[in-house]
N, C-alpha and C. Protein backbone atom coordinates (compact mmCIF):
# COMPACT_ATOMS: atom_id res chain seq x y z
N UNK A 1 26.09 -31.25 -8.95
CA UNK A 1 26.53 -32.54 -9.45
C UNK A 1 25.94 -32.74 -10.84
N UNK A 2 27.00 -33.09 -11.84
CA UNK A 2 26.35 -33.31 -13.15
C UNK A 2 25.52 -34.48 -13.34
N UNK A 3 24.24 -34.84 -14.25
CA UNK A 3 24.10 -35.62 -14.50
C UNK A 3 24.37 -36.72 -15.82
N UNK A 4 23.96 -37.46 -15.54
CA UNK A 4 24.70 -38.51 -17.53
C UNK A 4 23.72 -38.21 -18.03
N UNK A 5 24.18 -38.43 -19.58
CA UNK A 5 23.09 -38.22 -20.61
C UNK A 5 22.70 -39.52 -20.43
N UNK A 6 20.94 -39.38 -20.87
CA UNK A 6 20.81 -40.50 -20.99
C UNK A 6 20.92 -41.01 -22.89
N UNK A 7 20.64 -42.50 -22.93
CA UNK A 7 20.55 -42.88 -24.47
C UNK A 7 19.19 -43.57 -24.05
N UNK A 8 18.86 -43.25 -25.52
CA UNK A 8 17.05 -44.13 -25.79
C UNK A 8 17.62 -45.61 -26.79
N UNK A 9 17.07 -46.82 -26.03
CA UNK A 9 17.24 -47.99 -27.10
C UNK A 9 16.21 -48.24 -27.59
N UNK A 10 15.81 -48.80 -28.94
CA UNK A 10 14.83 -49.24 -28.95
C UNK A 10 14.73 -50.43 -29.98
N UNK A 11 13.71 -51.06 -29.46
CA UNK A 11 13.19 -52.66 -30.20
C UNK A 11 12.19 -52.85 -30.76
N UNK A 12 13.11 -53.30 -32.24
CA UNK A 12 11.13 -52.65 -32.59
C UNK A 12 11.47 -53.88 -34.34
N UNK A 13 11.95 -55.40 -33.48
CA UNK A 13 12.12 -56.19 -34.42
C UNK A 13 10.82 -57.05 -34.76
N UNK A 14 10.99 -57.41 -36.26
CA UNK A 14 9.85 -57.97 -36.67
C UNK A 14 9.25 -58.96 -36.06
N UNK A 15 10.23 -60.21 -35.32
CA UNK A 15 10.02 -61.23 -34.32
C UNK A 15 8.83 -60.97 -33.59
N UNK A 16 8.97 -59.57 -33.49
CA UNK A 16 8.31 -59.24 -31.56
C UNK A 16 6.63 -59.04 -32.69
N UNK A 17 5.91 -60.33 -32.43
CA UNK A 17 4.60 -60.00 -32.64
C UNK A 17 3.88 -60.98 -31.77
N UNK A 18 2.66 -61.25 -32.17
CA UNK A 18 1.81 -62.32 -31.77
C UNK A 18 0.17 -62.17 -32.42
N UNK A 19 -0.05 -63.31 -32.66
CA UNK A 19 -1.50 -63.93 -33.17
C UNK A 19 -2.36 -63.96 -32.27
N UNK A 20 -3.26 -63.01 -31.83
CA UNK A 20 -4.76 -63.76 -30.95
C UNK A 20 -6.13 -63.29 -30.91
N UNK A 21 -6.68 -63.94 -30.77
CA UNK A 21 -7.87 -63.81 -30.78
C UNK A 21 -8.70 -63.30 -29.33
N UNK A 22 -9.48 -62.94 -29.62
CA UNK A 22 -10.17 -61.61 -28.41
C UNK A 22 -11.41 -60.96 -28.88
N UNK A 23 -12.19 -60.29 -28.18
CA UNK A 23 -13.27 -59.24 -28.69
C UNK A 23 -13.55 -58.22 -26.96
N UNK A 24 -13.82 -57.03 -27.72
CA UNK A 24 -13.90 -56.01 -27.18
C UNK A 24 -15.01 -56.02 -25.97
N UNK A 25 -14.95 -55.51 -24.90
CA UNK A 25 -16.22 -55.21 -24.23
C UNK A 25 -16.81 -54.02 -24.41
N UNK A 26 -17.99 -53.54 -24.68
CA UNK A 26 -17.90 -51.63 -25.11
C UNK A 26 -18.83 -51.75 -23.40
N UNK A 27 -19.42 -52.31 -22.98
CA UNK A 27 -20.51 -52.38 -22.05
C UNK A 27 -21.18 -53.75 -21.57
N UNK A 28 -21.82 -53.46 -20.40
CA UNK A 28 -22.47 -54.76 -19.85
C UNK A 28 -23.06 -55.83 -21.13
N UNK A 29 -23.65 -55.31 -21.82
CA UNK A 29 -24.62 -55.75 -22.91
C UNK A 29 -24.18 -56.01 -24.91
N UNK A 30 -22.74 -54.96 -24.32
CA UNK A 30 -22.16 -54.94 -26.17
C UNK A 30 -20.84 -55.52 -26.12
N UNK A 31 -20.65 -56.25 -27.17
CA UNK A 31 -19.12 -56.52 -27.46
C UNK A 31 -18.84 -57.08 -28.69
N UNK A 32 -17.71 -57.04 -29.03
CA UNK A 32 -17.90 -57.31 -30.48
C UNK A 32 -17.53 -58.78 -30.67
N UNK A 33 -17.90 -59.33 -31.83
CA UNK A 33 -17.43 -60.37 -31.93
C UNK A 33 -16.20 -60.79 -32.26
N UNK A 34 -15.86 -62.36 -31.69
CA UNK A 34 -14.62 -62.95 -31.36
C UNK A 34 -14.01 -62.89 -33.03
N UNK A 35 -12.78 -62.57 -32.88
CA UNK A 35 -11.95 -61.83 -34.19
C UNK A 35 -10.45 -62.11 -34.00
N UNK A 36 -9.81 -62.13 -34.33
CA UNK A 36 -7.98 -62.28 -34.08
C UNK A 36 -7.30 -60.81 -34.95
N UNK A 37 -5.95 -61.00 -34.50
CA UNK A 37 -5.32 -59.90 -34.85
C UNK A 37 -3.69 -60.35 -35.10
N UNK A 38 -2.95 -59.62 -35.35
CA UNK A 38 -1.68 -60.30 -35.90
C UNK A 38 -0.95 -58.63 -35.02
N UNK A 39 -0.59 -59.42 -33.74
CA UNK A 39 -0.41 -57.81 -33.01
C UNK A 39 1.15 -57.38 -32.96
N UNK A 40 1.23 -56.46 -33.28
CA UNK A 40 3.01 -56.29 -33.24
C UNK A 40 3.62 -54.89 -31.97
N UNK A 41 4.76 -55.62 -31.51
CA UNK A 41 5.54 -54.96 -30.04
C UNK A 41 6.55 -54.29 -30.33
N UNK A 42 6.40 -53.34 -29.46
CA UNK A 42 7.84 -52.24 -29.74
C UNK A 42 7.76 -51.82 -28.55
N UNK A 43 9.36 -51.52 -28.19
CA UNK A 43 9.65 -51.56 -26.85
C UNK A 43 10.61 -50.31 -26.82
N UNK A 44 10.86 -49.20 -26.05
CA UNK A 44 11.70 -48.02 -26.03
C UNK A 44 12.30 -47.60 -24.70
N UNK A 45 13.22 -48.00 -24.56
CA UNK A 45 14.06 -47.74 -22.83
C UNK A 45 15.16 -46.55 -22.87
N UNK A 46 15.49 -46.01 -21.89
CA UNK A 46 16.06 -45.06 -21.64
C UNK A 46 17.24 -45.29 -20.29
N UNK A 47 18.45 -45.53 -20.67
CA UNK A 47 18.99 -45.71 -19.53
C UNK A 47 20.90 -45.04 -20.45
N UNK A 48 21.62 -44.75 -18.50
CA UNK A 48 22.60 -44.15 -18.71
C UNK A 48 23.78 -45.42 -19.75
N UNK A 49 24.38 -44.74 -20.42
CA UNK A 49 25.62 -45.58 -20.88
C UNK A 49 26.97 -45.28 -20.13
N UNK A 50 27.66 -46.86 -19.59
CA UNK A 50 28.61 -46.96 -19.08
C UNK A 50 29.69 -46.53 -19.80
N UNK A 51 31.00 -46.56 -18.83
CA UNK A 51 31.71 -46.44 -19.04
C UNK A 51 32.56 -46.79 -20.52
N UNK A 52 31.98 -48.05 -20.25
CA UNK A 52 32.16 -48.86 -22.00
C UNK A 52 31.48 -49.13 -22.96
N UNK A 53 31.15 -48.26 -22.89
CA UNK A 53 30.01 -47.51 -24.79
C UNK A 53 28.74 -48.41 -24.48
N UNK A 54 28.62 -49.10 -23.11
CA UNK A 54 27.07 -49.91 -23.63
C UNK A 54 25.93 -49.18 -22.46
N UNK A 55 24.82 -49.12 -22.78
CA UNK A 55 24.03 -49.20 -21.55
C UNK A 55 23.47 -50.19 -20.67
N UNK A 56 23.34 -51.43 -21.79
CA UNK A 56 23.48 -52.75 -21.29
C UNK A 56 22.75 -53.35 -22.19
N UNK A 57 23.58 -54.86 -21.95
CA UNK A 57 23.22 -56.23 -22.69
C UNK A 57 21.80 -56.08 -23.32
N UNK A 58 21.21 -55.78 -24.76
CA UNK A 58 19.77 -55.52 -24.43
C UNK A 58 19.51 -56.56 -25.24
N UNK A 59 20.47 -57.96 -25.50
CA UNK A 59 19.91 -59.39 -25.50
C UNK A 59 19.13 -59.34 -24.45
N UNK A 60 19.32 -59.40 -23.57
CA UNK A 60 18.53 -59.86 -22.00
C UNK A 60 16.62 -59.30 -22.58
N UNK A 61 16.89 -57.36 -22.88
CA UNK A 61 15.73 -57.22 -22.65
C UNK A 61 14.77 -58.01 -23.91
N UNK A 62 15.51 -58.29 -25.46
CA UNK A 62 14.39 -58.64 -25.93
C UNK A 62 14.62 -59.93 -26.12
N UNK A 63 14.96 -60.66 -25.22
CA UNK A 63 14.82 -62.56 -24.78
C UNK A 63 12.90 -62.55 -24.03
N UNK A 64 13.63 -61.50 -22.97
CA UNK A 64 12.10 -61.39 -22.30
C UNK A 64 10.88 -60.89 -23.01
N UNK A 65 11.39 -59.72 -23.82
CA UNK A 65 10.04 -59.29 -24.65
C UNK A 65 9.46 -60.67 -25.87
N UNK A 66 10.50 -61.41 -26.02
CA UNK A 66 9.77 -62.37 -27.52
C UNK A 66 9.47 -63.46 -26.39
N UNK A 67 9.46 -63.85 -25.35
CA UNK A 67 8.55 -64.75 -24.35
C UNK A 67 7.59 -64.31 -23.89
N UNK A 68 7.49 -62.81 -23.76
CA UNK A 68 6.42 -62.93 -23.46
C UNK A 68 5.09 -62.31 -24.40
N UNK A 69 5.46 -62.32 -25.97
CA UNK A 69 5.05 -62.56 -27.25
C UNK A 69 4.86 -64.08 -27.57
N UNK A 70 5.16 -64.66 -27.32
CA UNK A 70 5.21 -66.31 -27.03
C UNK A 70 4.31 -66.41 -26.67
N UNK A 71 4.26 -66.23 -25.14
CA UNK A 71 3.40 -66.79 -24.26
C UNK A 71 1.88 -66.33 -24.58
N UNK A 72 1.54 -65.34 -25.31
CA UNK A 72 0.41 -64.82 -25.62
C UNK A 72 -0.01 -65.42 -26.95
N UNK A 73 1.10 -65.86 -27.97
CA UNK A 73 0.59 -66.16 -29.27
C UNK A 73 0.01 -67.24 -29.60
N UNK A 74 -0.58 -67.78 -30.19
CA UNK A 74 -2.06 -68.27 -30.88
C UNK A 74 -3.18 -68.58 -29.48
N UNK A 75 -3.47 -67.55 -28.73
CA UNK A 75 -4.26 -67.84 -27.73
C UNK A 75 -5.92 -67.03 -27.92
N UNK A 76 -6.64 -67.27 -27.73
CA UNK A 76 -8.28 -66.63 -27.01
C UNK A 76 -7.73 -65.33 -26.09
N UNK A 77 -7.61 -64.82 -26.01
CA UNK A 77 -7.43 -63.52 -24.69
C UNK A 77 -8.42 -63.15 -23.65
N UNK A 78 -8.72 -63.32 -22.84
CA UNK A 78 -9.44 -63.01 -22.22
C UNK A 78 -9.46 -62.09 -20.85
N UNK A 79 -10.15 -61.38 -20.46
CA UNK A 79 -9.86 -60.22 -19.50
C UNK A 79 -10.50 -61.37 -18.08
N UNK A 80 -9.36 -61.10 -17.27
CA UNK A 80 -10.10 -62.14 -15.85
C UNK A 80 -10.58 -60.36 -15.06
N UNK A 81 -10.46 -59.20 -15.25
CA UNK A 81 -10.95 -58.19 -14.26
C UNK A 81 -12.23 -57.27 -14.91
N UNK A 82 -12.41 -58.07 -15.77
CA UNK A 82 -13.92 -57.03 -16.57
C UNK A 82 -14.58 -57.16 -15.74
N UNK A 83 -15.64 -56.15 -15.06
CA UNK A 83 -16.91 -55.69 -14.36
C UNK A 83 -18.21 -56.65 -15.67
N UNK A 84 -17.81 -56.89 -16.59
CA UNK A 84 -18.73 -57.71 -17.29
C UNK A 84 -19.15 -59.02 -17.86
N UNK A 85 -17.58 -59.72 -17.86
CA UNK A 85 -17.20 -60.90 -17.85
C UNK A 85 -16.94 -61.74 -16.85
N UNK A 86 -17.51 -62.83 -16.39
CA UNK A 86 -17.20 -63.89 -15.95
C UNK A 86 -16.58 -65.25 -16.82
N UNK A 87 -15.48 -65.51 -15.71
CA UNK A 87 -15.17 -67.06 -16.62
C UNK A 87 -15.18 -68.35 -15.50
N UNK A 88 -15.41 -69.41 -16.00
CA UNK A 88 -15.92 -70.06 -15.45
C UNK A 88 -15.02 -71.59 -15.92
N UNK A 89 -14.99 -72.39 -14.97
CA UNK A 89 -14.34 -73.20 -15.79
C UNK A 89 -15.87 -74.84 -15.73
N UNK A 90 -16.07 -75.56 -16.62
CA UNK A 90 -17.67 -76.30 -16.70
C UNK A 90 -17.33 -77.20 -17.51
N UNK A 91 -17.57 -78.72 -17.53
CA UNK A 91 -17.30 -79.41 -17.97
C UNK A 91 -16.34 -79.77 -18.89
N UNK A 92 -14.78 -79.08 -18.36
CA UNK A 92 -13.68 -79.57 -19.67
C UNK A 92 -13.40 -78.28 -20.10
N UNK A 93 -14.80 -77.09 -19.97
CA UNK A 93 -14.12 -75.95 -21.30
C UNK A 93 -13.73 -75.17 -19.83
N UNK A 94 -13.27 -73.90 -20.75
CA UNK A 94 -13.76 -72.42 -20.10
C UNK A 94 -14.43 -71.57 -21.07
N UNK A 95 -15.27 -71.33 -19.86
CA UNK A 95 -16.58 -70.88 -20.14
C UNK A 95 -16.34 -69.10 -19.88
N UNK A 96 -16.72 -68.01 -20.92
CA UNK A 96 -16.64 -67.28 -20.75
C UNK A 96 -18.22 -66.79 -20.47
N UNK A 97 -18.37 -65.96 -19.69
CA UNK A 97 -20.01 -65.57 -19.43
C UNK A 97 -19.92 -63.78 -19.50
N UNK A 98 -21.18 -63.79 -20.75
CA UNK A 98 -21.16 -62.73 -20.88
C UNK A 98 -22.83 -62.15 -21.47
N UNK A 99 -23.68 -60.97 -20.62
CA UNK A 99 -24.74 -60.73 -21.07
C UNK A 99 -25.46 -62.23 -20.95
N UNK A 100 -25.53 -62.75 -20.90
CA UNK A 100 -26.71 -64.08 -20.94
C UNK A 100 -25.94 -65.18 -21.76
N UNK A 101 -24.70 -64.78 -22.73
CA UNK A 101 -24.16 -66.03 -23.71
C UNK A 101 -22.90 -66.84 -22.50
N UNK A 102 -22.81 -68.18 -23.47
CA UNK A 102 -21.96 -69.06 -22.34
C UNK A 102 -20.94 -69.21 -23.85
N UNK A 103 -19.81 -68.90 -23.68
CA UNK A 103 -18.79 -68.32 -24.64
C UNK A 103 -17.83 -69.47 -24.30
N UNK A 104 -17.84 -70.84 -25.27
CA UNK A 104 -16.94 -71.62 -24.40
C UNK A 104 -15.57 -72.39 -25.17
N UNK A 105 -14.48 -72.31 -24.07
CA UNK A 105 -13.44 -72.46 -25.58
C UNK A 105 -12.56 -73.75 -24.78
N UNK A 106 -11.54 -74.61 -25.39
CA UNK A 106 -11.02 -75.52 -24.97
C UNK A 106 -10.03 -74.53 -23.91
N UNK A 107 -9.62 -74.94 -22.37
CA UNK A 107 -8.83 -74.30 -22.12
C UNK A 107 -7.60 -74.34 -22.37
N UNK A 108 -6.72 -74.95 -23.22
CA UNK A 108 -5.55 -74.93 -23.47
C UNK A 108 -5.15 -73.83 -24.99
N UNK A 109 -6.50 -73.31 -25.12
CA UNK A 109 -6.46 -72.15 -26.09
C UNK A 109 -6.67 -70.87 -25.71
N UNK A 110 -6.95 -70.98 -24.11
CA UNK A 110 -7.20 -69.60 -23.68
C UNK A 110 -6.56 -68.96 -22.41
N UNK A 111 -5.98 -68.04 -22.65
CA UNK A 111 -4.58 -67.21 -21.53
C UNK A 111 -5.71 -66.31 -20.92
N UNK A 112 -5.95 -66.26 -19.80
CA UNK A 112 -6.66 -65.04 -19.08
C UNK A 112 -5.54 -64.18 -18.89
N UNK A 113 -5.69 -62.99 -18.71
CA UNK A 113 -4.86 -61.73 -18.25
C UNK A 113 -5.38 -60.83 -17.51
N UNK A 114 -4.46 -60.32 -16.15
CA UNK A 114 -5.39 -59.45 -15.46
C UNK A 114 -5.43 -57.90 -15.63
N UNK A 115 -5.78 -57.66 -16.36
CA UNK A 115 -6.57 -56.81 -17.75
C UNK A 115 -8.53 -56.94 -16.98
N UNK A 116 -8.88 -55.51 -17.50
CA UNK A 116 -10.31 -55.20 -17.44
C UNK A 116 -11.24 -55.36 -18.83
N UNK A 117 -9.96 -55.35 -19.86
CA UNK A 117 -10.47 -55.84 -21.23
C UNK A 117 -9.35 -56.00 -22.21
N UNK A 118 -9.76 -56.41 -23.08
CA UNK A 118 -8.21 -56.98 -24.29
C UNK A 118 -8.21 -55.68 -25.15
N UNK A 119 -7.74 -55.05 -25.08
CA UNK A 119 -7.78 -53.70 -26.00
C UNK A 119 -5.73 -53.34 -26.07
N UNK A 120 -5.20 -53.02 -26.99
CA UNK A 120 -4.00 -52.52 -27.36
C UNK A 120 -3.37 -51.93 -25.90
N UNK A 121 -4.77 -51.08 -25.33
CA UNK A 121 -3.96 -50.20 -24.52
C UNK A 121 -4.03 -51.12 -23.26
N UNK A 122 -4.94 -51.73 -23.20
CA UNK A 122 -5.04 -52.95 -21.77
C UNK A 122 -3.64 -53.89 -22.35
N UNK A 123 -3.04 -54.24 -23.48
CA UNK A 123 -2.25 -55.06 -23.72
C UNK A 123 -0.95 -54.44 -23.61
N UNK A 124 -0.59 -53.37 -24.10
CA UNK A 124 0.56 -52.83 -24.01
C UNK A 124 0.81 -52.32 -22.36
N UNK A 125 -0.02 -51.77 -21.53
CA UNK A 125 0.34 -51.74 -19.88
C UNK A 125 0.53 -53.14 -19.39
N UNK A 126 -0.18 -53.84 -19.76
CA UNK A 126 0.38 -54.99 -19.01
C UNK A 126 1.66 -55.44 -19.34
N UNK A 127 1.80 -55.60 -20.62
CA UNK A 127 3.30 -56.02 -21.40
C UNK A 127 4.45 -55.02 -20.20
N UNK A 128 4.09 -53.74 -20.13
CA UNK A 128 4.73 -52.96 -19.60
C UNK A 128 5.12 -53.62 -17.73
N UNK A 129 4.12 -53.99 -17.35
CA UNK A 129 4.02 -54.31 -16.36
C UNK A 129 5.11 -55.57 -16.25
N UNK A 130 4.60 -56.43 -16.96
CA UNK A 130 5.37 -57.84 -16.76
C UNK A 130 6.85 -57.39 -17.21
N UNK A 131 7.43 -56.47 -17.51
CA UNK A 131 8.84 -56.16 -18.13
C UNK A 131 9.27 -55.66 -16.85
N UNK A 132 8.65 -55.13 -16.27
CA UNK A 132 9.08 -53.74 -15.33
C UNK A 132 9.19 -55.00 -14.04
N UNK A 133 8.54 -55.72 -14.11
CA UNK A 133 8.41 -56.71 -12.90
C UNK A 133 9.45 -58.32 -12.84
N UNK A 134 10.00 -57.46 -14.51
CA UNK A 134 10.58 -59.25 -14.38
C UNK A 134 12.05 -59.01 -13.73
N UNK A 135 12.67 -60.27 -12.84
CA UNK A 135 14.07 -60.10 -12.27
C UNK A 135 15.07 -60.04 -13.54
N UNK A 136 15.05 -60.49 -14.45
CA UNK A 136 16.24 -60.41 -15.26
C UNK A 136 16.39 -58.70 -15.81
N UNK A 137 15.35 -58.28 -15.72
CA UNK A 137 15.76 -56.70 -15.91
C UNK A 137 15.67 -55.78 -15.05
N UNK A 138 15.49 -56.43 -14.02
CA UNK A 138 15.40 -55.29 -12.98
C UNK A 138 16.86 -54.66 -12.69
N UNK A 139 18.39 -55.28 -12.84
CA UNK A 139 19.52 -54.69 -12.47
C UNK A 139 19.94 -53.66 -13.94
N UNK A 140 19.13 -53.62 -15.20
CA UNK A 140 19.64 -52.90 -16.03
C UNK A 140 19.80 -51.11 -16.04
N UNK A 141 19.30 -50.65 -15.30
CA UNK A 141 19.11 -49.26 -14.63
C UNK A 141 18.17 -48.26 -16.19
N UNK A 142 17.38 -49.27 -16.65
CA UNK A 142 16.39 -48.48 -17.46
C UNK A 142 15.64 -47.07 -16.51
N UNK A 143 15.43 -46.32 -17.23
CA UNK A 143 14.89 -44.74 -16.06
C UNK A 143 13.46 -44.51 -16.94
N UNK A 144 13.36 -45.67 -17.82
CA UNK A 144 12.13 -44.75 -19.12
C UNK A 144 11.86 -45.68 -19.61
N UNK A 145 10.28 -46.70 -19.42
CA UNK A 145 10.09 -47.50 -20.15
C UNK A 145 8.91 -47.13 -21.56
N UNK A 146 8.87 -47.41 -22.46
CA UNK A 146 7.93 -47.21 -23.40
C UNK A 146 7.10 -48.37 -24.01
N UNK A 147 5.85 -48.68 -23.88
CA UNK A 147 6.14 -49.67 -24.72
C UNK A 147 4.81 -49.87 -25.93
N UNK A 148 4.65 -50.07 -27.33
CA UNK A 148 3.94 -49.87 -27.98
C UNK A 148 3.23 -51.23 -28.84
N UNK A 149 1.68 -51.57 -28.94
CA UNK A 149 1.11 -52.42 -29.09
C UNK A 149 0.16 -51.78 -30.11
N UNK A 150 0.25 -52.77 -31.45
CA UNK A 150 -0.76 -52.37 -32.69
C UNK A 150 -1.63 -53.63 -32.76
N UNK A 151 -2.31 -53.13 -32.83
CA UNK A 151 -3.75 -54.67 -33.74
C UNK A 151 -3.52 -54.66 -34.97
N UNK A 152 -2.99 -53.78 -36.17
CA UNK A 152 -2.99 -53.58 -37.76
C UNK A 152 -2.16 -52.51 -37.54
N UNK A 153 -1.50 -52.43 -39.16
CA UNK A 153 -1.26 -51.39 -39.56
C UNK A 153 -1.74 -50.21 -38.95
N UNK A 154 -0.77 -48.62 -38.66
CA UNK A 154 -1.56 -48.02 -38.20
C UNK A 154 -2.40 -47.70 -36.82
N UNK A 155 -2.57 -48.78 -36.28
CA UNK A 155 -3.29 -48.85 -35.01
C UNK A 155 -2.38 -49.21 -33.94
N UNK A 156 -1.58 -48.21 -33.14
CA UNK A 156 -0.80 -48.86 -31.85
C UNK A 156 -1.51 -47.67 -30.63
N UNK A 157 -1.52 -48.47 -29.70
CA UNK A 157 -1.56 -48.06 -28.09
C UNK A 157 -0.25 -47.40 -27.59
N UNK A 158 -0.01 -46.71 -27.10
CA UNK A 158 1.56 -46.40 -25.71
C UNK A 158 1.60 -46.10 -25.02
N UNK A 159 2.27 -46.89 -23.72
CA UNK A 159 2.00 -46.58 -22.62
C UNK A 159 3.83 -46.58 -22.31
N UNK A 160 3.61 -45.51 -21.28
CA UNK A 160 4.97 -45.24 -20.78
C UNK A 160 5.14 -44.99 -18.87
N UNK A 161 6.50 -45.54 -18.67
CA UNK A 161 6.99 -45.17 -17.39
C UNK A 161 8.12 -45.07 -17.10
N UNK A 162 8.21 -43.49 -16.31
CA UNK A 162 9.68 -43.33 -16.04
C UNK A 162 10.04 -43.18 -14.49
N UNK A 163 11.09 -43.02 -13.81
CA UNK A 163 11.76 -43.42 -12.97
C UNK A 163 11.17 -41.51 -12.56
């Protein structure tokens, strides 16, 4: 039985960014200080093309990718699964606890993610995750997801999954 070729789409518009702020964990005791980044998304799918020249609507996929660039932008980032971080929520803020400091920010500035730390490559699997998990794309018959996360110029993460 033959199979279809597949086609690669890809998204990789200027829209798809986001602003946030975060710092690294290297260890129980090190991390760097709180810093922002101007992070930019690119997205690469792989699926068969129909009958009628399309593989599908890929409005749909980057509606979802610039929401959930949205939903991350001008936020604090914070990892809720670090082995080193605790957060806490204490009079009004959230409180990030880390090494002995009480790290505390208004909470309507800060998105936890369940992430072990805010790093490109912790950001781009999850991005990956929440795509792969959302219903509006689950009927598109993508076989190959890609998806790529920079902090600067130069600097991107990629993480990929295929069928």
């Amino acid at each position: 039985m033959a199979t279809k070729a597949l086609t690669t789409i890809e998204v990789c518009k200027e829209a798809l960014h986001f602003a946030a702020a975060h710092f690294t964990l290297f260890s129980a005791t090190q991390r760097e200080n709180l810093h922002g980044h101007n992070f930019n998304v690119q997205l690469e799918v792989d699926a068969e093309v129909g009958a009628d020249g399309l593989a599908f609507d890929y409005n749909i996929l980057k509606r979802v990718l610039q929401a959930l660039c949205d939903r991350l932008d001008e936020h604090v980032l914070l990892p809720e699964r670090s082995p080193h971080l605790r957060i806490v929520e204490d009079g009004g803020y959230r409180v990030a606890l880390f090494n002995g400091e009480r790290i505390p920010f208004l909470p309507r500035d800060v998105l936890t993610l369940p992430v072990s730390n805010i790093t490109v490559e912790a950001l781009a699997t999850w991005i990956l995750q929440e795509l792969r998990g959302d219903p509006a794309l689950a009927g598109l018959g993508i076989q190959r997801w890609m998806v790529k996360v920079s902090s600067g110029p130069g600097q991107w993460a990629r993480v990929q999954w295929q069928a």
